[in-house]
C-alpha atoms as a PDB file:
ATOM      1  CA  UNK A   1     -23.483  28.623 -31.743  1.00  0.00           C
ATOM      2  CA  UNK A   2     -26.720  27.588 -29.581  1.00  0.00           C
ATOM      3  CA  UNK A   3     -30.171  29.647 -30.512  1.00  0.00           C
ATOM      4  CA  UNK A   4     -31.441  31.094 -27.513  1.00  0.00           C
ATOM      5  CA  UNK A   5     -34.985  30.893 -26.554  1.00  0.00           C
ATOM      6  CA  UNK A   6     -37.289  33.379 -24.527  1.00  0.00           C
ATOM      7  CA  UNK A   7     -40.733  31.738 -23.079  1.00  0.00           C
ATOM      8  CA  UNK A   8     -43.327  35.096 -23.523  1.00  0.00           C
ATOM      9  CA  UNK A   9     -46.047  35.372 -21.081  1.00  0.00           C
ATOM     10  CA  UNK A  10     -48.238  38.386 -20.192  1.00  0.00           C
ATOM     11  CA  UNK A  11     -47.701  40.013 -17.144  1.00  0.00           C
ATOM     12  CA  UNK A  12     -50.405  40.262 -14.210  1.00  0.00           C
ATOM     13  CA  UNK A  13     -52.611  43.794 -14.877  1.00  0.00           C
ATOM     14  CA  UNK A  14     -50.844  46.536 -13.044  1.00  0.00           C
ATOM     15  CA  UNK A  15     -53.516  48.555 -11.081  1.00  0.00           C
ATOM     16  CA  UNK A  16     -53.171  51.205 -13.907  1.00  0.00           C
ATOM     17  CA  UNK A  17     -54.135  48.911 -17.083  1.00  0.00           C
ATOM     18  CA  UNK A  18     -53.505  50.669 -20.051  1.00  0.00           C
ATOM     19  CA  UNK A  19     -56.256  51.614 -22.340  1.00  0.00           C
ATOM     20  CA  UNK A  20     -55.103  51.465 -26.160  1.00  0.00           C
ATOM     21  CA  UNK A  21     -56.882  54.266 -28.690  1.00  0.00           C
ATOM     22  CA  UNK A  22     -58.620  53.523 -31.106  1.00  0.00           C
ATOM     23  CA  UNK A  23     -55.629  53.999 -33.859  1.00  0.00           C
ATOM     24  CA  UNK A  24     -54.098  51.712 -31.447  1.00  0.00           C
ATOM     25  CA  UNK A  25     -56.803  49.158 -31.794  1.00  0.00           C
ATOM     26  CA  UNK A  26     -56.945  49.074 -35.176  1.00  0.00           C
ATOM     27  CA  UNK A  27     -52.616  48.704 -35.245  1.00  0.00           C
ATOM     28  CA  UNK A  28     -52.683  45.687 -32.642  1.00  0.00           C
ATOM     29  CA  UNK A  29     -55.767  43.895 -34.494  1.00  0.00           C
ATOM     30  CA  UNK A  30     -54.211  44.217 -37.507  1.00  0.00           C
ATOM     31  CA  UNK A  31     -53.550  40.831 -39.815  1.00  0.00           C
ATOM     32  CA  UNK A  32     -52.279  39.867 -43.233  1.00  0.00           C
ATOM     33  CA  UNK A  33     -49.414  41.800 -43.833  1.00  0.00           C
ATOM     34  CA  UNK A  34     -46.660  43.729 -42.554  1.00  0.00           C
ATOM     35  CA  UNK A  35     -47.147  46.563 -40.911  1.00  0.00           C
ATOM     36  CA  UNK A  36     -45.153  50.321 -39.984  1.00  0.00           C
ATOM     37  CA  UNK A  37     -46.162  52.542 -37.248  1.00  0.00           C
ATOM     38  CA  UNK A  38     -45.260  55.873 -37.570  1.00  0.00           C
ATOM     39  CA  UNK A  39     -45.672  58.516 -34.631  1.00  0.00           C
ATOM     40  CA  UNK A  40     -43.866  61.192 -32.212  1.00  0.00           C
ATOM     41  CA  UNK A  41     -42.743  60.344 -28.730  1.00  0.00           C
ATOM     42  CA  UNK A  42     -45.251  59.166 -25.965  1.00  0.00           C
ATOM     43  CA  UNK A  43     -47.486  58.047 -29.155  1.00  0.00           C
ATOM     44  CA  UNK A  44     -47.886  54.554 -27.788  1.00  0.00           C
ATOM     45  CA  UNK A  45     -45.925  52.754 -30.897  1.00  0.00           C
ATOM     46  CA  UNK A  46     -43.981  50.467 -28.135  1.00  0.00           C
ATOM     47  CA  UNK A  47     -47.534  49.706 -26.722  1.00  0.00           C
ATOM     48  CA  UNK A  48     -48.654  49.237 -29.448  1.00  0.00           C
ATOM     49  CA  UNK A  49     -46.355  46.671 -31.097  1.00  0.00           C
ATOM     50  CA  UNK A  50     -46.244  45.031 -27.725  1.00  0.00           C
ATOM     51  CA  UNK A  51     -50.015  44.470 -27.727  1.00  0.00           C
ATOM     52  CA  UNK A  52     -50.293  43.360 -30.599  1.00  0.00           C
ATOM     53  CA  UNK A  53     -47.165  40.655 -30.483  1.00  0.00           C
ATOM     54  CA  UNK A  54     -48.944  39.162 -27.493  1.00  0.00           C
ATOM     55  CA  UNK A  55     -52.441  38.659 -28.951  1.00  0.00           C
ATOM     56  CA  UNK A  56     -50.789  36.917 -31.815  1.00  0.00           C
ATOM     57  CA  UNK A  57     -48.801  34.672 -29.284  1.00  0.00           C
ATOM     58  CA  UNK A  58     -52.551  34.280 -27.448  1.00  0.00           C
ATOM     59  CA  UNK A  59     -53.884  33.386 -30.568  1.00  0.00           C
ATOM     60  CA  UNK A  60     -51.955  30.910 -31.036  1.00  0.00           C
ATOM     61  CA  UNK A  61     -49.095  32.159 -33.385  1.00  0.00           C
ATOM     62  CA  UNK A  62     -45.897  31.224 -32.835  1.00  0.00           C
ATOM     63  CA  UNK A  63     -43.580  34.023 -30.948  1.00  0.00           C
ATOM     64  CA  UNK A  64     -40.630  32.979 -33.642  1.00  0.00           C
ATOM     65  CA  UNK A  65     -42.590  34.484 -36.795  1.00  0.00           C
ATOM     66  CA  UNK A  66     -42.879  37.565 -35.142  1.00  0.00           C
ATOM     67  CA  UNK A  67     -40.535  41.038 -35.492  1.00  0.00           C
ATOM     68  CA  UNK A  68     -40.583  43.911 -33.809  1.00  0.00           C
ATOM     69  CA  UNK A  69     -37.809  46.686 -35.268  1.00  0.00           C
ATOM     70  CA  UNK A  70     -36.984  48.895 -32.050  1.00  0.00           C
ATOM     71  CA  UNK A  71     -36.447  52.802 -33.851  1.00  0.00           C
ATOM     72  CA  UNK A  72     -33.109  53.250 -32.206  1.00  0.00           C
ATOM     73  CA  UNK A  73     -30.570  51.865 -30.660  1.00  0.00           C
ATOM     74  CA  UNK A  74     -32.479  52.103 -27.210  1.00  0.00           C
ATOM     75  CA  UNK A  75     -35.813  51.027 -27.795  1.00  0.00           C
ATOM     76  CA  UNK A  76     -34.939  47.375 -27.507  1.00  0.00           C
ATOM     77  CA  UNK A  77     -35.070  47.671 -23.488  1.00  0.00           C
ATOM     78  CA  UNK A  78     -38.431  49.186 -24.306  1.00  0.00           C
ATOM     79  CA  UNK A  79     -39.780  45.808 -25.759  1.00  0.00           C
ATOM     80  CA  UNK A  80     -37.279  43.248 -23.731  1.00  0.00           C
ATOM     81  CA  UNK A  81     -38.671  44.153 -20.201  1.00  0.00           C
ATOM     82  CA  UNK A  82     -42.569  44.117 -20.807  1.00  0.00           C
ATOM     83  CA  UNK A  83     -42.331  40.878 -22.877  1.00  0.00           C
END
């Protein structure tokens, strides 16, 4: 069984760039330990999580030690096409 491999870059800014909240912020700079967003639809959790996994990568950590756990069987396309 081979492991595949994804290279992760960020994406140009679209002419819209999106503006996190400050909740969101405070998620995406987070450090140290796990952590669980919680929120309704159209909350901004994929953003979010997204954000956040590529300022680690920026940073320097290594896109391997990172999860993301999509919330249904779905929200993996949500994560797959941005990253």
């Amino acid at each position: 069984m081979s492991k595949e491999q994804l290279r992760l870059v960020r994406a140009e800014p679209a002419a819209t760039s999106l503006t996190l909240s400050p909740a969101q912020l405070e998620a995406a700079g987070h450090r140290g330990s796990p952590l669980i967003l919680t929120g309704g639809t159209g909350t901004g959790k994929t953003t979010t999580l997204i954000e956040a996994a590529l300022s680690r990568i920026e940073g320097g950590q290594s896109p391997d030690s990172i999860l993301l756990l999509p919330t249904d069987a779905n929200a993996h396309l949500n994560y797959v096409m941005p990253l």
